[in-house]
Protein backbone atom coordinates (compact mmCIF):
# COMPACT_ATOMS: atom_id res chain seq x y z
CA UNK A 1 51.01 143.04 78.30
CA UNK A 2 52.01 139.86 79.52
CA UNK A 3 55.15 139.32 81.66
CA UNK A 4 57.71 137.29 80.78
CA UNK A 5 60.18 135.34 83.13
CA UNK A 6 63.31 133.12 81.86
CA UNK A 7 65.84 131.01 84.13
CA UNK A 8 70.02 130.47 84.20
CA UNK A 9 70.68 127.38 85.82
CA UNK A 10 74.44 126.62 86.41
CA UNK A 11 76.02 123.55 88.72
CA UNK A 12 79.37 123.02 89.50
CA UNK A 13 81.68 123.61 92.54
CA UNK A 14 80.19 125.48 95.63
CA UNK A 15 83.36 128.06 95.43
CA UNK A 16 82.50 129.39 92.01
CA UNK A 17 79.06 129.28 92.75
CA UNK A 18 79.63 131.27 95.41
CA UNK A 19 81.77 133.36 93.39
CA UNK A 20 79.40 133.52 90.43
CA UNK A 21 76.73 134.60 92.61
CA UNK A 22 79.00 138.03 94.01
CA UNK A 23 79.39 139.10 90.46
CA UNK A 24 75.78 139.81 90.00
CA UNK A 25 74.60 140.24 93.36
CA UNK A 26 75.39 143.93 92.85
CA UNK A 27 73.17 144.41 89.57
CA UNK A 28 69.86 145.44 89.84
CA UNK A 29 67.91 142.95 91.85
CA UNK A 30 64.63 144.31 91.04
CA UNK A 31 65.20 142.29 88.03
CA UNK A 32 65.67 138.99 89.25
CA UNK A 33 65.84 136.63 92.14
CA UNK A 34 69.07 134.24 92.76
CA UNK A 35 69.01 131.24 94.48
CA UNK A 36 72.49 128.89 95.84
CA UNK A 37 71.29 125.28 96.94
CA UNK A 38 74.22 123.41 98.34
CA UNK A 39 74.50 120.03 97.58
CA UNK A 40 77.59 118.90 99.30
CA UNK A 41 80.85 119.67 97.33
CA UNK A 42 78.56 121.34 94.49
CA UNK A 43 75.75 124.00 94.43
CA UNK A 44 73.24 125.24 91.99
CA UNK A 45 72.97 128.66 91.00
CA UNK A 46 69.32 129.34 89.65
CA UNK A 47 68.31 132.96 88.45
CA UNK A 48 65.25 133.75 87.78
CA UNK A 49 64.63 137.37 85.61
CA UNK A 50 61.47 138.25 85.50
CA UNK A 51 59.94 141.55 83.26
CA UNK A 52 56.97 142.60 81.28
CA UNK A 53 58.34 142.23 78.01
CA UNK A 54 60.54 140.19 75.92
CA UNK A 55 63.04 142.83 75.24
CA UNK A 56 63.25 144.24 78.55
CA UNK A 57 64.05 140.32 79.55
CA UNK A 58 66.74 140.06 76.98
CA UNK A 59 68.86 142.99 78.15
CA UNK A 60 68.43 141.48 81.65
CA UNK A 61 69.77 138.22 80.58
CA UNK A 62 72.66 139.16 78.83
CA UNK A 63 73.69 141.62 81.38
CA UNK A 64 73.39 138.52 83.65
CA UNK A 65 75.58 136.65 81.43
CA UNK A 66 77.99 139.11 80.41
CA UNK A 67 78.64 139.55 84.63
CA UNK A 68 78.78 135.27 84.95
CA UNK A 69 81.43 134.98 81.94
CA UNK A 70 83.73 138.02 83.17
CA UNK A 71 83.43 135.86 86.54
CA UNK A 72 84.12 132.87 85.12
CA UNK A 73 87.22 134.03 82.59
CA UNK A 74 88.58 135.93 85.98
CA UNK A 75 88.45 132.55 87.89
CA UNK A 76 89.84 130.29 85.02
CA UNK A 77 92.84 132.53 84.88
CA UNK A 78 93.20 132.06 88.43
CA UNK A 79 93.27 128.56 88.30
């Protein structure tokens, strides 16, 4: 079987980056590898998943996402 890999790429400020990145740090990281590149005031937040199959990769991914938006919603209301 062939494996399959898909990315997340999100930019913005290097605070929510950095917060982004501790919501999914704790999920399995077998899964996928994160990446932060600072850029001065902003970062980029790459995540790579990779599995062997294309529904293993989409429970990955929206795992992934469901972790970024809960993140996300929990820092807009802070705002």
């Amino acid at each position: 079987m062939a494996g399959v890999m898909a990315s997340i790429i999100w930019k913005g400020p290097k605070k929510r980056g950095e917060a982004l990145l501790a919501a999914i740090c704790p999920d399995d990281p077998e899964d996928f590898s994160v990446e932060l590149e600072y850029d001065n005031q902003d970062v980029l937040l790459s995540i790579v998943i990779s599995s062997e199959g294309l529904g293993q990769s989409r429970v990955a991914v929206d795992d992934i996402l469901a972790c970024l938006a809960a993140a996300e919603s929990g820092l807009d209301s802070l705002e």
